[in-house]
Protein backbone atom coordinates (compact mmCIF):
# COMPACT_ATOMS: atom_id res chain seq x y z
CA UNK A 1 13.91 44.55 112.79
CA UNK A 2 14.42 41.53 115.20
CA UNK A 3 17.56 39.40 115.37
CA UNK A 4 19.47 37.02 117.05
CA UNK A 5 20.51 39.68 119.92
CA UNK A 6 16.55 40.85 120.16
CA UNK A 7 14.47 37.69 119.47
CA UNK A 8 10.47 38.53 119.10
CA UNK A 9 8.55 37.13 122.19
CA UNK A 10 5.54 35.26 120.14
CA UNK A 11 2.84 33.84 121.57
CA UNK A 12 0.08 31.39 119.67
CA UNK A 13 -3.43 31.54 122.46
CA UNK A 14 -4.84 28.80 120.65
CA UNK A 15 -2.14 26.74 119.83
CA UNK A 16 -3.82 23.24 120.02
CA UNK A 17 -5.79 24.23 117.03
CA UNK A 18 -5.73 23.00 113.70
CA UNK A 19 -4.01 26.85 112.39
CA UNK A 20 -2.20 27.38 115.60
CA UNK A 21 -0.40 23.49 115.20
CA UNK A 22 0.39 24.31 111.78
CA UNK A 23 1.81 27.84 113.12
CA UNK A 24 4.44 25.91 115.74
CA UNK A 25 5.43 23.81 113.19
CA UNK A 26 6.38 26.69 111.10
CA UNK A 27 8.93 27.86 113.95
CA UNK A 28 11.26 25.02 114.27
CA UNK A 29 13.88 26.42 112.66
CA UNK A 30 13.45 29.97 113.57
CA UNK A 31 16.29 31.50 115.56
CA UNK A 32 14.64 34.96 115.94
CA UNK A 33 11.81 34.41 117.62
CA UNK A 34 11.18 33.47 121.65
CA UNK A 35 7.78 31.43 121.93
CA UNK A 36 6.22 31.83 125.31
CA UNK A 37 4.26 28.81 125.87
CA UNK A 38 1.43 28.28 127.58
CA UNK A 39 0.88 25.34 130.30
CA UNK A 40 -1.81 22.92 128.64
CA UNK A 41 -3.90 23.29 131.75
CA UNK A 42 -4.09 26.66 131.60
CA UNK A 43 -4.59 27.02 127.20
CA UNK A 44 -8.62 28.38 128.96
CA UNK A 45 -7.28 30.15 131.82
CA UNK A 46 -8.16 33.89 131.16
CA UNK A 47 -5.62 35.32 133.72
CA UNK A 48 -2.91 33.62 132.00
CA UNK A 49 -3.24 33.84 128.59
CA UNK A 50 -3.68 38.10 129.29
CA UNK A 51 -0.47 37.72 131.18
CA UNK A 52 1.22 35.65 128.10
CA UNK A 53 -0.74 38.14 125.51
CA UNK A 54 0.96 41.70 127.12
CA UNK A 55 4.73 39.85 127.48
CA UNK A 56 4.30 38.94 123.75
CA UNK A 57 5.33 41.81 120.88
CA UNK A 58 3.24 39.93 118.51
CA UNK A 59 0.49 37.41 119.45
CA UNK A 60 -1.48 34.96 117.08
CA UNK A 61 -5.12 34.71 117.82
CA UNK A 62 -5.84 30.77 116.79
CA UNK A 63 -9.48 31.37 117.80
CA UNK A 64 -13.48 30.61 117.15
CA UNK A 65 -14.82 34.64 116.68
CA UNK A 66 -15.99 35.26 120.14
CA UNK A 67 -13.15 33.97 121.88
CA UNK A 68 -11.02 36.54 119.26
CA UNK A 69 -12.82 39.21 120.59
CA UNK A 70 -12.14 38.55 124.09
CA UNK A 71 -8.36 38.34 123.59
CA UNK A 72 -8.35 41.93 121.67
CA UNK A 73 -9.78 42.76 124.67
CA UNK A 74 -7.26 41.32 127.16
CA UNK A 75 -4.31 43.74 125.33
CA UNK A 76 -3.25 46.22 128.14
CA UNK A 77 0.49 46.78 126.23
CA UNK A 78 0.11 49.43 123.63
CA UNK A 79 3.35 47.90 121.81
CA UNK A 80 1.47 44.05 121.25
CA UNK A 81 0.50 43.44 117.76
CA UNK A 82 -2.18 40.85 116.84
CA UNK A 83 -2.82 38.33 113.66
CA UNK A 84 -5.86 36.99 113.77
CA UNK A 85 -6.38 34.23 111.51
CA UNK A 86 -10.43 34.20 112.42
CA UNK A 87 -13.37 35.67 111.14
CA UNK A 88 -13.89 38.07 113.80
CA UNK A 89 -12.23 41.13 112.27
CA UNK A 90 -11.95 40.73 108.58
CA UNK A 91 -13.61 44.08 107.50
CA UNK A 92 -13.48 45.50 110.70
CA UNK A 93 -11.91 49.30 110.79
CA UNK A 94 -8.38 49.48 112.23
CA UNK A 95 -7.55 45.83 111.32
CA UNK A 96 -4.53 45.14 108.29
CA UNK A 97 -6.00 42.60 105.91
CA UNK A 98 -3.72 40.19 105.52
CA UNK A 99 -2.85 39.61 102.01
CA UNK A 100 0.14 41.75 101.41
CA UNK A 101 0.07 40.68 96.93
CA UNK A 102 -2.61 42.77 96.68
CA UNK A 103 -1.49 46.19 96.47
CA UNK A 104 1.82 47.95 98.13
CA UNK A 105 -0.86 49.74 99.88
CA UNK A 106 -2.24 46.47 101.67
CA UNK A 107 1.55 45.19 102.49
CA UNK A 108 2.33 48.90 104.49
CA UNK A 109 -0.54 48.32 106.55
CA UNK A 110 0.53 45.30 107.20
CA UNK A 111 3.94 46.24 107.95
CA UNK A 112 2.81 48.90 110.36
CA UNK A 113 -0.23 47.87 111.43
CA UNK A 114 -0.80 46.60 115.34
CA UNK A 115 -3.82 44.72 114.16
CA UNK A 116 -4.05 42.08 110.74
CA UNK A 117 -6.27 39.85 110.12
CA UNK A 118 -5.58 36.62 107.98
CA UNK A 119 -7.80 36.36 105.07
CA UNK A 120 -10.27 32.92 104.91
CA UNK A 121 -9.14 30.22 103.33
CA UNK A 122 -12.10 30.69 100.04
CA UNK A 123 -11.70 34.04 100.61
CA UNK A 124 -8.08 33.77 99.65
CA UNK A 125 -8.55 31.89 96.54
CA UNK A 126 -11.74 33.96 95.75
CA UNK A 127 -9.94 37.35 96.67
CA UNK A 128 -6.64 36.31 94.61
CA UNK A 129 -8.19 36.00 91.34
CA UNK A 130 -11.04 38.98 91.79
CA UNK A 131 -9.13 41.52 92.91
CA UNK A 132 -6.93 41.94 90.54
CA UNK A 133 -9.76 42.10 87.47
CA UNK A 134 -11.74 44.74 89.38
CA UNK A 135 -8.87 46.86 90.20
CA UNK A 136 -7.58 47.04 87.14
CA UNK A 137 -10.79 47.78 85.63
CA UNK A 138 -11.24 44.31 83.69
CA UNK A 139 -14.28 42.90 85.43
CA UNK A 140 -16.95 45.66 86.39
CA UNK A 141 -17.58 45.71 89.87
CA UNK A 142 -21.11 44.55 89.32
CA UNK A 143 -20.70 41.63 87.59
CA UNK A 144 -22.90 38.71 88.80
CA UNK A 145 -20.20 35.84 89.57
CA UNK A 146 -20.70 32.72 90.70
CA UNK A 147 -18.04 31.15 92.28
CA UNK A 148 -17.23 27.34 93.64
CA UNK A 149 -15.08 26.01 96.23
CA UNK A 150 -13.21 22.32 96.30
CA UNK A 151 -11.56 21.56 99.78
CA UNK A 152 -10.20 18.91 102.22
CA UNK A 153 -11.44 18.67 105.87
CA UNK A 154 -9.44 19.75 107.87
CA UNK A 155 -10.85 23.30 107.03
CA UNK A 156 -13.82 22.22 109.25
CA UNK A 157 -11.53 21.87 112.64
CA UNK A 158 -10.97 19.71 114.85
CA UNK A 159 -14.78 18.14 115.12
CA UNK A 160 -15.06 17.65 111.40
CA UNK A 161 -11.68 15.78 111.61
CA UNK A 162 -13.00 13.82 113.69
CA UNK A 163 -15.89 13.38 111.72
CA UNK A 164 -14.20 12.33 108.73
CA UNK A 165 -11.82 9.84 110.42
CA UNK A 166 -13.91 8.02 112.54
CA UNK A 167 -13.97 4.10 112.38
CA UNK A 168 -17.75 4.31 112.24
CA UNK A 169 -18.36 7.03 109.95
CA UNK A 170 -20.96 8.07 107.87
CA UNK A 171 -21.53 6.78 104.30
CA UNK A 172 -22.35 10.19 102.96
CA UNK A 173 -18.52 11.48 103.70
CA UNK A 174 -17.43 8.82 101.22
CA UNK A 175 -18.48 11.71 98.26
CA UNK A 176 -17.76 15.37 98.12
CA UNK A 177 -20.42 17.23 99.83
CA UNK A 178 -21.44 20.98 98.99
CA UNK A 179 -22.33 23.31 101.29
CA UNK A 180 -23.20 26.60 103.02
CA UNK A 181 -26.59 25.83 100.83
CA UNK A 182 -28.40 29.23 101.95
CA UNK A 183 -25.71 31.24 100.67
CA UNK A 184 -24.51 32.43 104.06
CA UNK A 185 -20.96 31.35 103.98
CA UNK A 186 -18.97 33.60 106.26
CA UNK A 187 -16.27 34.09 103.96
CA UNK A 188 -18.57 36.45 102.10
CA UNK A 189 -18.48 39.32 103.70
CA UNK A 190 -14.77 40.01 103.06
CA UNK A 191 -14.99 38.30 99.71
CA UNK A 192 -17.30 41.13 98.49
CA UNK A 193 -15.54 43.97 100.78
CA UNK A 194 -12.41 43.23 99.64
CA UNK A 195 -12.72 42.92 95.99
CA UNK A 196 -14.94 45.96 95.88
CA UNK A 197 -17.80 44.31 94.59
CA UNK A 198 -21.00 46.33 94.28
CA UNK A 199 -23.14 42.47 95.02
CA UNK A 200 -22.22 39.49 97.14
CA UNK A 201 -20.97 36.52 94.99
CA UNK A 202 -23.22 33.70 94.47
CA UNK A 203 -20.46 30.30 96.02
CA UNK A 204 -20.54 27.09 95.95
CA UNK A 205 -18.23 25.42 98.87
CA UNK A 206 -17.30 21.71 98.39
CA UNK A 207 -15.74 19.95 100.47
CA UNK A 208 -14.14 16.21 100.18
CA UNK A 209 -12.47 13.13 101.68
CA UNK A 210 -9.28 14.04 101.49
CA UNK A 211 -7.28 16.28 104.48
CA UNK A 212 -5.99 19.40 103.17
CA UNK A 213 -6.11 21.28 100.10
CA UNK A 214 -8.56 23.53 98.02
CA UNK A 215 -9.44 24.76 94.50
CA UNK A 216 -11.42 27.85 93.73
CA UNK A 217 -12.28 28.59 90.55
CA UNK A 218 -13.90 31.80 89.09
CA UNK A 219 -15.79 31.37 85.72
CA UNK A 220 -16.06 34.33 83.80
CA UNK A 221 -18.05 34.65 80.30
CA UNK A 222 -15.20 37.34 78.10
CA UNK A 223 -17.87 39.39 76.55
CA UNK A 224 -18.75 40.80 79.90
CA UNK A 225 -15.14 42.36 80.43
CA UNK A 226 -14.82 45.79 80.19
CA UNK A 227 -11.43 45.44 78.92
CA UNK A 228 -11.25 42.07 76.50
CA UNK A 229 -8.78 39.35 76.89
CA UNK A 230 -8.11 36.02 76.17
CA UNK A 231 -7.30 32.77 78.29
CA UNK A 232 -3.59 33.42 77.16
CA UNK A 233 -3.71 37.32 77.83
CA UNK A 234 -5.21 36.90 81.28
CA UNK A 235 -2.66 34.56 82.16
CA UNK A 236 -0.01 37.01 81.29
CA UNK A 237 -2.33 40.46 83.02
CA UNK A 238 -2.09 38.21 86.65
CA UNK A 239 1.56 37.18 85.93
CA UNK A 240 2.13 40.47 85.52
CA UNK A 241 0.02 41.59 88.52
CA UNK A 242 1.75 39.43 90.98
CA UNK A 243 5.63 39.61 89.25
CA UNK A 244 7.84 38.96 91.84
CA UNK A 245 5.88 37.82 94.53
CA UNK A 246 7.48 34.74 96.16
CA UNK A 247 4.08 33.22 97.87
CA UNK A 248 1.42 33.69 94.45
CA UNK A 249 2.57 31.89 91.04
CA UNK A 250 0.87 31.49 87.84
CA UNK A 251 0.87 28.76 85.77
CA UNK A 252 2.04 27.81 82.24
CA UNK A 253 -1.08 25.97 80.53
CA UNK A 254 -1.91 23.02 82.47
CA UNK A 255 0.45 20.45 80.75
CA UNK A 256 1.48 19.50 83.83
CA UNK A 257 -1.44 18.82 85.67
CA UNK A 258 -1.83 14.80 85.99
CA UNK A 259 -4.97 14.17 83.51
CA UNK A 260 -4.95 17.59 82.60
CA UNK A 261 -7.51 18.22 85.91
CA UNK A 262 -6.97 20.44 89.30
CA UNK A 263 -6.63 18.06 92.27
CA UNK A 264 -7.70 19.54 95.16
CA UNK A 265 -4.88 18.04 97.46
CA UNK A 266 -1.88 18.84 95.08
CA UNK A 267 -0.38 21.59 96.95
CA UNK A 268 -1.47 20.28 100.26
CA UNK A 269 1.82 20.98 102.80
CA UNK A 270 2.74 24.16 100.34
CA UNK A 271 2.60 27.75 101.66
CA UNK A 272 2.15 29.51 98.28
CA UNK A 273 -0.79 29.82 95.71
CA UNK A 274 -0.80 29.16 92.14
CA UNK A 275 -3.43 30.26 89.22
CA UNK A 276 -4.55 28.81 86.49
CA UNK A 277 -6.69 30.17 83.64
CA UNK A 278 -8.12 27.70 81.59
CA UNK A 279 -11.21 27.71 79.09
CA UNK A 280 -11.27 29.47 75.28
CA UNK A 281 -12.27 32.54 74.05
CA UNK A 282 -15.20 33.03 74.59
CA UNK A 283 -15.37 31.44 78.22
CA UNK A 284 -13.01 31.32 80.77
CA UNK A 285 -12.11 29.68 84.46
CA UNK A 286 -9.38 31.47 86.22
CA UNK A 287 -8.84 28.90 89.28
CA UNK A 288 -6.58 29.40 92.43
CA UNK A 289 -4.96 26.12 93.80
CA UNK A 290 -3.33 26.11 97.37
CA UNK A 291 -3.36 24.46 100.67
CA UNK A 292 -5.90 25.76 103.00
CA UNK A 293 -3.79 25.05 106.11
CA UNK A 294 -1.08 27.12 104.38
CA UNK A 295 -1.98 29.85 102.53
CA UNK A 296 -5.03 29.49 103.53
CA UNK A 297 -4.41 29.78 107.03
CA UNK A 298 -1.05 29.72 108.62
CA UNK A 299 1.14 30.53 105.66
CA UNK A 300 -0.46 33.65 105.56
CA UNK A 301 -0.18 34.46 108.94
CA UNK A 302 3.78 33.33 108.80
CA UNK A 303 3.63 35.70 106.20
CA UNK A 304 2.13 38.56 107.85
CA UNK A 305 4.91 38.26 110.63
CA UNK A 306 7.43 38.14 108.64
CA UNK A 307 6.17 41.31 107.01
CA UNK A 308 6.01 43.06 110.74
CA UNK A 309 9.29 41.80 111.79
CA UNK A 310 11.47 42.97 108.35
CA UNK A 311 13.05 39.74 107.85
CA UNK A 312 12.36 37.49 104.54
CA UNK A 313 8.11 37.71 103.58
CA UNK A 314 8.69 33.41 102.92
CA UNK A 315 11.23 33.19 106.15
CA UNK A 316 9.94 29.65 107.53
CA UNK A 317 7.18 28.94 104.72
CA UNK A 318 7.44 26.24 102.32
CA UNK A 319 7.68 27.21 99.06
């Protein structure tokens, strides 16, 4: 464990991204940890950044895929331990997923692992409410689901940002707009991997003018459980499932949902997660609400670190 006397040297290569801001912003109060920053004219430079990589013990890979790969291959210090938050190494062998609720099993790899990657942001809400009904034998493993998406921009980085708050933009940003229309999303690899589904997941991504902040909802017809249950006895089976777990929450009802709907942007600036299961007997919508910057993205990662250096799993998150 690190403390005062024996801060953690962490480093963020690709800390002028939308994840690794978020990340920075996460340490201001932190008294454990030693952030080696990088000089802004050298954030590209590949010399320094492997230099800043091998002095760190635990460096955050804020990355597009290729430029992921590269860094994993700049580690010459056997002791450095990664979080990637991109796609590059999701379901790759030898890499922690990074979603410790899951199992004890998934939070001691994370805990000893020198590689984790941070789940997507759909894949979190996807994985979050799936999981937990195939491993427990609820859902069979080959049932077709079809899943949607609601989300704020900023998921898109930096250039749809931009995009969205232009002076001059375009009129078709003024209206949610879905997406990933040939069922290609790259979230769905480690949505299906993960869960243990036998078939990839037909999902529907929308995203919306508004910054940050996402709803995924999974509907689920009850007659195809293997195991029955209503809206009010799922809600108890993943209350149950994730008891004591200070970053996932579930709901009471929805009385206290403003017009008895899901925003999308509720939770935006919150590092936790919270499910919902709505719908009647006979159909139901289990639905996980969170920020994608947090949870999403670098809440998780906090998370992960925390996990790897002992201290408090919600140390620095807000919750």
């Amino acid at each position: 464990m690190y403390n005062k006397v024996m801060k953690a040297k962490i480093f963020i290569d690709g800390s002028e991204g939308t994840t690794g801001l978020r990340i920075h912003e996460r340490f201001a109060e932190r008294d454990d940890i030693e952030l080696l920053a990088i000089s802004p004219e050298l954030r590209k430079d590949t010399a320094e950044r492997k230099r800043l990589i091998n002095e760190s013990d635990i460096t955050f890979l804020c990355l597009p895929d290729a430029a992921a790969r590269e860094a994993v291959s700049l580690v010459e210090n056997e002791k450095v331990r990664l979080i990637d938050t991109s796609t590059a190494h999701r379901t790759e062998n030898g890499w922690a997923y990074g979603f410790p609720e899951l199992s004890e099993k998934h939070r001691e790899a994370i805990k000893n692992g020198k590689r984790i990657a941070v789940p997507g942001c759909h894949a979190t809400g996807f994985i979050s409410t799936v999981y937990p009904l195939v491993s427990e034998g609820i859902l069979p493993a080959d049932y077709p689901i079809a899943a949607f998406s609601l989300t704020g921009y900023s998921g898109g980085g930096k250039k749809m940002i931009a995009e969205y708050e232009g002076a001059e933009r375009n009129k078709d940003l003024d209206s949610p707009r879905e997406y990933a229309l040939t069922q290609q999303h790259k979230h769905l690899k480690e949505m299906k991997a993960i869960t243990g589904l036998s078939r990839s997941p037909l999902f529907s991504p929308i995203v919306a003018d508004y910054y940050s902040g996402m709803v995924v909802s999974l509907p689920v017809h009850t007659d195809f459980l293997q195991k029955y249950r209503t809206p009010a006895e799922l809600a108890a089976f993943y209350a149950d499932f994730y008891r004591g777990e200070k970053c996932i929450s579930v709901a009471e009802g929805t009385e206290n949902l403003y017009g008895a709907m899901l925003a999308g942007n509720s939770l935006s600036g919150w590092d936790g997660l919270k499910i919902y299961v709505t719908g009647n007997d006979e159909r139901v919508i289990v639905s996980a609400q969170f920020d994608n910057l947090g949870k999403g993205a670098s809440g998780a990662a906090i998370q992960c670190m925390n996990i790897v250096l002992g201290c408090d799993e919600a140390k620095g998150l807000v919750l």
